[in-house]
Protein backbone atom coordinates (compact mmCIF):
# COMPACT_ATOMS: atom_id res chain seq x y z
CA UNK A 1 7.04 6.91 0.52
CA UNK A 2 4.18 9.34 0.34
CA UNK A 3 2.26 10.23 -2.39
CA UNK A 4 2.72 13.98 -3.12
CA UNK A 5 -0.51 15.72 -3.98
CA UNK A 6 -1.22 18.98 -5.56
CA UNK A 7 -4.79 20.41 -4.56
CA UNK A 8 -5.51 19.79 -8.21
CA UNK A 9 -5.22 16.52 -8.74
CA UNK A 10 -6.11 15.24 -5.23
CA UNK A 11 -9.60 13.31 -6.61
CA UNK A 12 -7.14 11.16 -9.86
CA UNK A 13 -4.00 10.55 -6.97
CA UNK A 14 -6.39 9.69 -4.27
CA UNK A 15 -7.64 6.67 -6.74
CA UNK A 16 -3.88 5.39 -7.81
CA UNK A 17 -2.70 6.09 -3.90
CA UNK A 18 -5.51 3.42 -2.78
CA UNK A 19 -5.18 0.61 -5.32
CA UNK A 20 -1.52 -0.02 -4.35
CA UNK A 21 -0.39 -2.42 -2.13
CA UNK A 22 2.76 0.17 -1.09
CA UNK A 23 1.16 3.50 -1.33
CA UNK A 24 3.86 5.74 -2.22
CA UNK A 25 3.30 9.05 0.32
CA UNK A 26 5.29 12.44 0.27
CA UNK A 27 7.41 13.58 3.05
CA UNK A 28 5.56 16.96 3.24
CA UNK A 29 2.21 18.10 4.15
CA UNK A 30 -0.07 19.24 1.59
CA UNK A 31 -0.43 23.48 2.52
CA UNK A 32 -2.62 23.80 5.07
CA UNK A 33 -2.90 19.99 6.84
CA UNK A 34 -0.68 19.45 10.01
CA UNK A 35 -0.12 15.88 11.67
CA UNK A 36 -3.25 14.61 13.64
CA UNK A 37 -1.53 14.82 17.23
CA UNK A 38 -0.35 18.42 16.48
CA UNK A 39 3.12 17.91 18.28
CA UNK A 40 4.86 16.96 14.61
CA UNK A 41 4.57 13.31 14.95
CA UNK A 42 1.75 11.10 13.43
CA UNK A 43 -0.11 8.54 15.53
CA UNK A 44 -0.80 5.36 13.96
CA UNK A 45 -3.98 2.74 14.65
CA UNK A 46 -3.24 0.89 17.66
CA UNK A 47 -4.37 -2.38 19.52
CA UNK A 48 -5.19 -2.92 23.01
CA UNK A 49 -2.75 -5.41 24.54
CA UNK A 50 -4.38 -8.34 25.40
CA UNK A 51 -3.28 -11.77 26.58
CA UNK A 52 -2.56 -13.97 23.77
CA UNK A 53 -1.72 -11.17 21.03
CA UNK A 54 1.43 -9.67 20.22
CA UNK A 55 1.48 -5.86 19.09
CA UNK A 56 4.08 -3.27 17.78
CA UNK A 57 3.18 0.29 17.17
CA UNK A 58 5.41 2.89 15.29
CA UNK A 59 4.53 6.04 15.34
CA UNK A 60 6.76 8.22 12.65
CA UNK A 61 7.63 12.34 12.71
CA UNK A 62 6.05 14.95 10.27
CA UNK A 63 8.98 14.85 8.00
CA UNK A 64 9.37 11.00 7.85
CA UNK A 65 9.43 8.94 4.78
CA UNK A 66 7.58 6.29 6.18
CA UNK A 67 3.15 6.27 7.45
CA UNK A 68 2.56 5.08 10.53
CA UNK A 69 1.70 1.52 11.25
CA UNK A 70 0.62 -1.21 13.78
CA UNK A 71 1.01 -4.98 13.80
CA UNK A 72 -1.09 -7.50 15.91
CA UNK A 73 -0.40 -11.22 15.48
CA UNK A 74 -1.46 -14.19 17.93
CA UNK A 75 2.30 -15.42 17.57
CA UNK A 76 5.69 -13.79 18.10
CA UNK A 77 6.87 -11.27 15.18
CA UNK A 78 9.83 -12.80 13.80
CA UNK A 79 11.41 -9.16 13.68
CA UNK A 80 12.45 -9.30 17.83
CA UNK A 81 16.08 -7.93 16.92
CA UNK A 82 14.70 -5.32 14.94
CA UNK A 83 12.03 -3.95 17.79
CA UNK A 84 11.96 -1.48 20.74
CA UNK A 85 11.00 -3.02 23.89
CA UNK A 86 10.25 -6.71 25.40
CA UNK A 87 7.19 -8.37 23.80
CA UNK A 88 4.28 -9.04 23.54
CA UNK A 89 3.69 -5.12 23.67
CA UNK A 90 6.17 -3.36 21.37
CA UNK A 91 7.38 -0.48 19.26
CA UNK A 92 8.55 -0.55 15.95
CA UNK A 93 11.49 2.05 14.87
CA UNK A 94 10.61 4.83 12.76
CA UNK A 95 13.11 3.87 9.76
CA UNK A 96 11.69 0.32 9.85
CA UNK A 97 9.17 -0.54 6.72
CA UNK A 98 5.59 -0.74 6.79
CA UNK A 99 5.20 -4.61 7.19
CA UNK A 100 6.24 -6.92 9.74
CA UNK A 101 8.25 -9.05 6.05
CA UNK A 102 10.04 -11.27 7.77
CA UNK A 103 7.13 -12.70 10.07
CA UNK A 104 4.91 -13.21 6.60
CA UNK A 105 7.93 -14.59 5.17
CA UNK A 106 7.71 -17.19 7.59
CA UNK A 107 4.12 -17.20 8.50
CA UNK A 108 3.26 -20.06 10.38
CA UNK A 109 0.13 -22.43 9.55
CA UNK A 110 -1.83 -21.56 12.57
CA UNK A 111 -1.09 -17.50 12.62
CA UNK A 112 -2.57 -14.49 12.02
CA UNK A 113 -1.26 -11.43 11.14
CA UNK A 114 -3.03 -7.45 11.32
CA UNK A 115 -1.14 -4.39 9.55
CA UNK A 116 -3.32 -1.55 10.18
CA UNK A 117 -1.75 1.67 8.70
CA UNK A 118 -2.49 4.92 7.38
CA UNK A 119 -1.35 5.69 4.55
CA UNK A 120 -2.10 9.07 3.53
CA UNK A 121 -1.76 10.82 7.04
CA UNK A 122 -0.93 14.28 5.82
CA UNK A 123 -4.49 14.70 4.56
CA UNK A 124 -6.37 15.95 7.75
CA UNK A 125 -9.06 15.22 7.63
CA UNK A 126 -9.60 12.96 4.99
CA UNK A 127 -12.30 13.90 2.34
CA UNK A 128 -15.37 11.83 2.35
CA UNK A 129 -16.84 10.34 -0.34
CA UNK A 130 -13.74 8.97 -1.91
CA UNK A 131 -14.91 5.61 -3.40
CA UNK A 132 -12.04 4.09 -2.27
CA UNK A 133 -12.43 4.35 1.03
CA UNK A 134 -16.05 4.50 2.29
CA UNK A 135 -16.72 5.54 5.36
CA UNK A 136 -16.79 3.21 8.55
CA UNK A 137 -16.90 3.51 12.35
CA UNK A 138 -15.12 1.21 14.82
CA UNK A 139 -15.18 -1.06 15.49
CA UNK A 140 -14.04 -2.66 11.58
CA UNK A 141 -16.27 -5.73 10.48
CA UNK A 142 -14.05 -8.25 8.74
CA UNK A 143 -17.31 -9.25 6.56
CA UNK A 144 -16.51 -5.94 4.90
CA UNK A 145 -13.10 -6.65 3.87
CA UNK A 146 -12.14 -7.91 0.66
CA UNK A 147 -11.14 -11.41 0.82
CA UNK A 148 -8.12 -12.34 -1.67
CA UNK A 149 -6.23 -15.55 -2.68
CA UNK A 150 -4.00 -13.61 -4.80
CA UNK A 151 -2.38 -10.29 -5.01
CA UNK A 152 0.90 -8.10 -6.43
CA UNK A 153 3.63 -9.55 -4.23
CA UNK A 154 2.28 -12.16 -2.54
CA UNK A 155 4.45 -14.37 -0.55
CA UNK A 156 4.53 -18.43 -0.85
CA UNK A 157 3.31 -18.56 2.99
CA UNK A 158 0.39 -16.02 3.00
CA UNK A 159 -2.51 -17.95 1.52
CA UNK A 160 -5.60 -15.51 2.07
CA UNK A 161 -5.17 -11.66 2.73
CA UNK A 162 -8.40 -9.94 3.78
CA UNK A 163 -7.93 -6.34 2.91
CA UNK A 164 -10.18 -3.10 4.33
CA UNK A 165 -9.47 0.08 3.02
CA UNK A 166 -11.95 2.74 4.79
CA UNK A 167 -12.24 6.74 6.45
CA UNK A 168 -12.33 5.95 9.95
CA UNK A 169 -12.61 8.94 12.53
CA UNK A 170 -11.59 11.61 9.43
CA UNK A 171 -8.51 9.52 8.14
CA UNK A 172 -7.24 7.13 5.62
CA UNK A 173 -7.06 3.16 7.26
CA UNK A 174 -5.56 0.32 5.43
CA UNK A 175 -5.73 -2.53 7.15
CA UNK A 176 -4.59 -6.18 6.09
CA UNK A 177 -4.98 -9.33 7.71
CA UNK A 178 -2.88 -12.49 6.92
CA UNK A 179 -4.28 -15.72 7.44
CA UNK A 180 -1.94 -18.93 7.69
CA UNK A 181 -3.04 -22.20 5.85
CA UNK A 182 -4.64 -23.11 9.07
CA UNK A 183 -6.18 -20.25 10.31
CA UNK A 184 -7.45 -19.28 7.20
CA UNK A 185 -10.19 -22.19 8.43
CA UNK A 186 -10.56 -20.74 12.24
CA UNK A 187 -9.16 -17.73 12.47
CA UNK A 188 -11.87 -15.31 11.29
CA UNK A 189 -13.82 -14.86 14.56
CA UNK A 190 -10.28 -14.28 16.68
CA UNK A 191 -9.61 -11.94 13.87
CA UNK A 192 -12.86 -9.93 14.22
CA UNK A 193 -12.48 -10.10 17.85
CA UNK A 194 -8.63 -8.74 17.81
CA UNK A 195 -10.28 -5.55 14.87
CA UNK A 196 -12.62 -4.84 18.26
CA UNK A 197 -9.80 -4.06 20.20
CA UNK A 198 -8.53 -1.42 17.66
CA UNK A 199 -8.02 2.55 17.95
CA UNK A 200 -7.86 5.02 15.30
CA UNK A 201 -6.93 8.54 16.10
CA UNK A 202 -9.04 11.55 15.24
CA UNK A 203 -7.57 13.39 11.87
């Protein structure tokens, strides 16, 4: 769900939008913004395929209740009956939620896992200077991502999160990476590597 913001108290929601793991968004623009690809639909971040990585991209319409969202992951998603399409390249449906929950559910010790969403897309472009998230340029450096053992609804199998929350090309990116018990120990540099490959579209 989106967070619905009046003009006046954009600055105070911005700040409780971007310290929650589930950013609640509104289903209507604020006056004045439109969606980023101007057609009504809202493009998310997006991976380029590669051999060895698994993707699924979900775009979502102007009215929708959810943001739009890509997943990466060197292993199969666990979701297959729930996604459009024949991996490893595939789309995720619009009424689907924001995380792949069933893959981290059962996160296996040598996987990785990339949510790269944004979660505020109805504010085009994004303000700068929001403290919450600074301003980057692609490609994303993982050394600038807040490492964490422990967060609000972790899950037994998802030991470390690394979490990067910046304004990339005039929008809002969340981005989360999931590290299994193993490649928590490896998996850093493949990480980095896969956040190369990564596209955000211009608010």
């Amino acid at each position: 769900m989106r967070c619905l913001l009046g003009s006046a108290i954009l600055v105070a929601a911005l700040s409780s939008c971007a310290t929650s793991d589930h950013a609640n968004l509104s289903a209507s623009p604020s006056p004045g913004l439109a969606p980023a690809s101007g057609t009504g639909v809202f493009a998310p971040p997006t991976f380029r395929p590669v051999d060895g990585w698994f993707t699924a991209t979900g775009s979502v319409a102007f009215a929708s209740e959810e943001i739009p969202r890509s997943w990466a992951s060197n292993l199969p998603f666990v979701e297959q009956d729930d996604l459009i399409g024949a991996a490893p390249d595939q789309l995720i449906p619009e009424s689907f939620v924001t995380d792949p929950s069933q893959t981290l559910r059962q996160l296996r010790p040598d996987q990785i896992v990339i949510v790269a969403a944004l979660d505020l897309p109805t504010m085009i472009p994004a303000p700068a200077g929001n403290p919450n998230f600074p301003d980057a340029t692609l490609p994303l450096d993982l050394s600038r991502f807040d490492g964490q053992e422990r967060w609000e609804g972790q899950l037994p199998q998802t030991t470390l999160r690394y979490r990067g929350l910046f304004r990339v090309n005039d929008q809002y990116v969340r981005v989360d990476v999931y590290f299994g018990a193993d490649a928590r120990i490896w998996g850093k540099n493949a990480t980095q590597i896969e956040l190369d490959r990564m596209f955000v579209p211009n608010g």
